[in-house]
N, C-alpha and C. Protein backbone atom coordinates (compact mmCIF):
# COMPACT_ATOMS: atom_id res chain seq x y z
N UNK A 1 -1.15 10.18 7.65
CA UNK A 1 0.04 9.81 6.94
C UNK A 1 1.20 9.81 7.95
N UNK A 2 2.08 8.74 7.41
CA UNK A 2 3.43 8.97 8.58
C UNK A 2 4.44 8.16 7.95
N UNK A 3 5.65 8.05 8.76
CA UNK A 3 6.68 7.51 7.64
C UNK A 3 7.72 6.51 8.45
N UNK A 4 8.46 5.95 7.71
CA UNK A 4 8.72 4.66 8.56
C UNK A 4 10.31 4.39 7.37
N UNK A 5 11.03 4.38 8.35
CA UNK A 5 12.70 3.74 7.33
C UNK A 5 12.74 2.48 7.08
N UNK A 6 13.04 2.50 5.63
CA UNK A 6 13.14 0.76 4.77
C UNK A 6 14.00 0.30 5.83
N UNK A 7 14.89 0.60 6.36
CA UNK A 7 15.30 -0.30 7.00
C UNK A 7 15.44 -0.55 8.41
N UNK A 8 14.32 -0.01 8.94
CA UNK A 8 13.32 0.58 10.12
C UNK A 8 12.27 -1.47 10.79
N UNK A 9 12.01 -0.80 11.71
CA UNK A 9 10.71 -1.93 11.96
C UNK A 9 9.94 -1.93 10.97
N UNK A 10 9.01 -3.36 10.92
CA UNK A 10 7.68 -3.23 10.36
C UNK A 10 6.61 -3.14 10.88
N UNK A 11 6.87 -3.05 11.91
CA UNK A 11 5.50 -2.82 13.10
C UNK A 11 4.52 -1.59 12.34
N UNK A 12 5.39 -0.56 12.31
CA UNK A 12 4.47 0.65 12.21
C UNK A 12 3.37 0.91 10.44
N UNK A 13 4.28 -0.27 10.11
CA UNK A 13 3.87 -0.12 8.38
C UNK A 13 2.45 -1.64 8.55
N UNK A 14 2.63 -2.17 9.61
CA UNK A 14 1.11 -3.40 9.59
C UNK A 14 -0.27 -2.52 9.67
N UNK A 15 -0.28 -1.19 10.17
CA UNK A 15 -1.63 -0.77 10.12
C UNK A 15 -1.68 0.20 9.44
N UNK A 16 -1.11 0.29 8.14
CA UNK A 16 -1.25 1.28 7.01
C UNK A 16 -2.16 0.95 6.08
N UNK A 17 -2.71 1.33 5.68
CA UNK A 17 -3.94 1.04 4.05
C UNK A 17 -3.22 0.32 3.28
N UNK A 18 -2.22 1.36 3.07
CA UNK A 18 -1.37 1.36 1.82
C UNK A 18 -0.17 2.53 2.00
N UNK A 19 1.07 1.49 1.23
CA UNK A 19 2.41 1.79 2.00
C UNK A 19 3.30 2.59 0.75
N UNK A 20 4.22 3.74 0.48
CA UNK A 20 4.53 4.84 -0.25
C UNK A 20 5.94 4.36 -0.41
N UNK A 21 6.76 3.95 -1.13
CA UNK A 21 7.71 3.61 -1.53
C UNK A 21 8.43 5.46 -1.94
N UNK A 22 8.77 5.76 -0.91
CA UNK A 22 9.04 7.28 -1.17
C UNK A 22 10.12 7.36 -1.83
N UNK A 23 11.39 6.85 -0.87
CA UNK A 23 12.43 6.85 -1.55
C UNK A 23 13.74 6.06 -0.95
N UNK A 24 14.68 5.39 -1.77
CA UNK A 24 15.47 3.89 -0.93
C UNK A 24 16.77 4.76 -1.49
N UNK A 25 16.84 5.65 -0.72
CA UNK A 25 18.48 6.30 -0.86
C UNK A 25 19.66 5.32 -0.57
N UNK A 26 18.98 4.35 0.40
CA UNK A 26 20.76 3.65 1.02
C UNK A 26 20.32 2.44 1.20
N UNK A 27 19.42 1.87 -0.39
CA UNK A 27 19.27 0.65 -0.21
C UNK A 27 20.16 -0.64 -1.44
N UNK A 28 21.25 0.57 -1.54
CA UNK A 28 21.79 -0.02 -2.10
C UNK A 28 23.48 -0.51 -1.69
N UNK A 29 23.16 0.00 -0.17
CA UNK A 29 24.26 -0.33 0.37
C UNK A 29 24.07 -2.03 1.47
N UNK A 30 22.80 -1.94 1.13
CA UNK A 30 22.51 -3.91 1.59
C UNK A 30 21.49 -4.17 1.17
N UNK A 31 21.71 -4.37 -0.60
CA UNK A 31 20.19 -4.90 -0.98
C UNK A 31 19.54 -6.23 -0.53
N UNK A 32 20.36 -7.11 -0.26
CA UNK A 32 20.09 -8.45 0.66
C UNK A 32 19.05 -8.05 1.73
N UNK A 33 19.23 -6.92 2.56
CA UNK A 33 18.33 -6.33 3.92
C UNK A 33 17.67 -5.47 3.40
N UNK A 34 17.12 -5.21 2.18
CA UNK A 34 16.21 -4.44 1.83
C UNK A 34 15.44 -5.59 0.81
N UNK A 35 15.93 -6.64 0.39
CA UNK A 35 15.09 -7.40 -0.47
C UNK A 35 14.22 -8.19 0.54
N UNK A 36 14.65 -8.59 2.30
CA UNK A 36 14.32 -8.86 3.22
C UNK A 36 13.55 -8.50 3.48
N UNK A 37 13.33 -7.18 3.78
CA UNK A 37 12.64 -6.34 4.29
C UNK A 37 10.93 -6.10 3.20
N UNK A 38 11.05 -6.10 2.05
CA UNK A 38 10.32 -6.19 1.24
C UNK A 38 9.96 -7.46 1.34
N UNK A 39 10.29 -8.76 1.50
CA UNK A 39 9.86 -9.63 1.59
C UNK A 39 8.90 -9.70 2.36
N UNK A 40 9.28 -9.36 3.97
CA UNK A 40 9.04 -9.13 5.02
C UNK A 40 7.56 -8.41 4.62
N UNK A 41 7.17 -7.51 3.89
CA UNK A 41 6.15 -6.66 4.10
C UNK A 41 5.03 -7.52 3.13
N UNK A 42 5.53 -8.21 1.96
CA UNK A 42 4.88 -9.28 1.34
C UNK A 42 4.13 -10.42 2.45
N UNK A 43 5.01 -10.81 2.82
CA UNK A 43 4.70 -11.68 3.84
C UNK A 43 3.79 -11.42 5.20
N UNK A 44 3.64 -9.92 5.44
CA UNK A 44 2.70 -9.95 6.63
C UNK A 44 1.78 -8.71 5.42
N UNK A 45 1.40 -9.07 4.30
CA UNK A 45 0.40 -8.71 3.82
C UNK A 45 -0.20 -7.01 3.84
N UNK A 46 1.14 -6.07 3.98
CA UNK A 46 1.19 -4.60 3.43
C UNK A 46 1.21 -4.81 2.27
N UNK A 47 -0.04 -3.41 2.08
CA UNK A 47 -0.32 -3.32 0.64
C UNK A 47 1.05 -1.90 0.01
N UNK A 48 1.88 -2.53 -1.15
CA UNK A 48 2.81 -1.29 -1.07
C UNK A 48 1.72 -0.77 -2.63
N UNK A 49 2.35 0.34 -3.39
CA UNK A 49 1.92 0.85 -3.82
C UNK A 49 3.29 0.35 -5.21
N UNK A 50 4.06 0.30 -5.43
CA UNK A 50 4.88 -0.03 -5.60
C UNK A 50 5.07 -1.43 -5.70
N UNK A 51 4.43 -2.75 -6.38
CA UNK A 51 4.40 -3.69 -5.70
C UNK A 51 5.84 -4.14 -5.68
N UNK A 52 6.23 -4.91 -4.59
CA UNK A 52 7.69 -5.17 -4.12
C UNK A 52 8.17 -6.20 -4.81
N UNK A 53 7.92 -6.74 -6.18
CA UNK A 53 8.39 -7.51 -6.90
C UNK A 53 9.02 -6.65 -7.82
N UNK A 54 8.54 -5.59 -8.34
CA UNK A 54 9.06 -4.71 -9.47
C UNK A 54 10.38 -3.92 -8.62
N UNK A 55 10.23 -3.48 -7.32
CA UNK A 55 11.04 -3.20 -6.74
C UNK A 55 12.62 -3.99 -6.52
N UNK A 56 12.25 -5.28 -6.56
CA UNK A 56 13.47 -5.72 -6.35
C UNK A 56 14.38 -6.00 -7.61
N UNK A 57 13.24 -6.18 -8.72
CA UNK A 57 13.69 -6.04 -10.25
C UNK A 57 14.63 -5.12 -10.56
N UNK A 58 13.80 -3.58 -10.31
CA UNK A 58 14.13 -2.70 -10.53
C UNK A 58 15.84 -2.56 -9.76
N UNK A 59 16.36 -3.66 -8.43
CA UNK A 59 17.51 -2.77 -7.96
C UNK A 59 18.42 -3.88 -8.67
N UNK A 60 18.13 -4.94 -9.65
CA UNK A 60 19.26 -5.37 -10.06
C UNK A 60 19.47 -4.17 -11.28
N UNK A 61 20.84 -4.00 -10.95
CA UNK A 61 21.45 -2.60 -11.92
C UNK A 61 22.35 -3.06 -13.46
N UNK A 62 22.44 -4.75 -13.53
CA UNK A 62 23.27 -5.41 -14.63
C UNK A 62 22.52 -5.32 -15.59
């Protein structure tokens, strides 16, 4: 196990099983670079646990 910042590289999260949506304390200070970033992990095919569609649901707050 090891841990990696949302708004960190994705290098270290390509050779994970499966990826822990622990916790996005300060992703609400650029959800644009965190909806990116989730994209980003969609796109090179990390498995989150969390899938990153509900995630981005979940940060519209209206």
């Amino acid at each position: 196990m090891s841990s990696a910042p949302g708004n960190g590289l994705i290098a270290p999260l390509l050779a994970a099983g499966l990826m822990v949506l622990h916790s996005t304390w300060d992703c609400h200070r650029n959800v644009a670079a965190f909806s990116g970033w989730l994209l980003t992990l969609e796109q090179r095919g990390v498995k989150v646990l969390r899938p990153p569609t509900i995630v981005r649901w979940n940060l519209d707050k209206r």
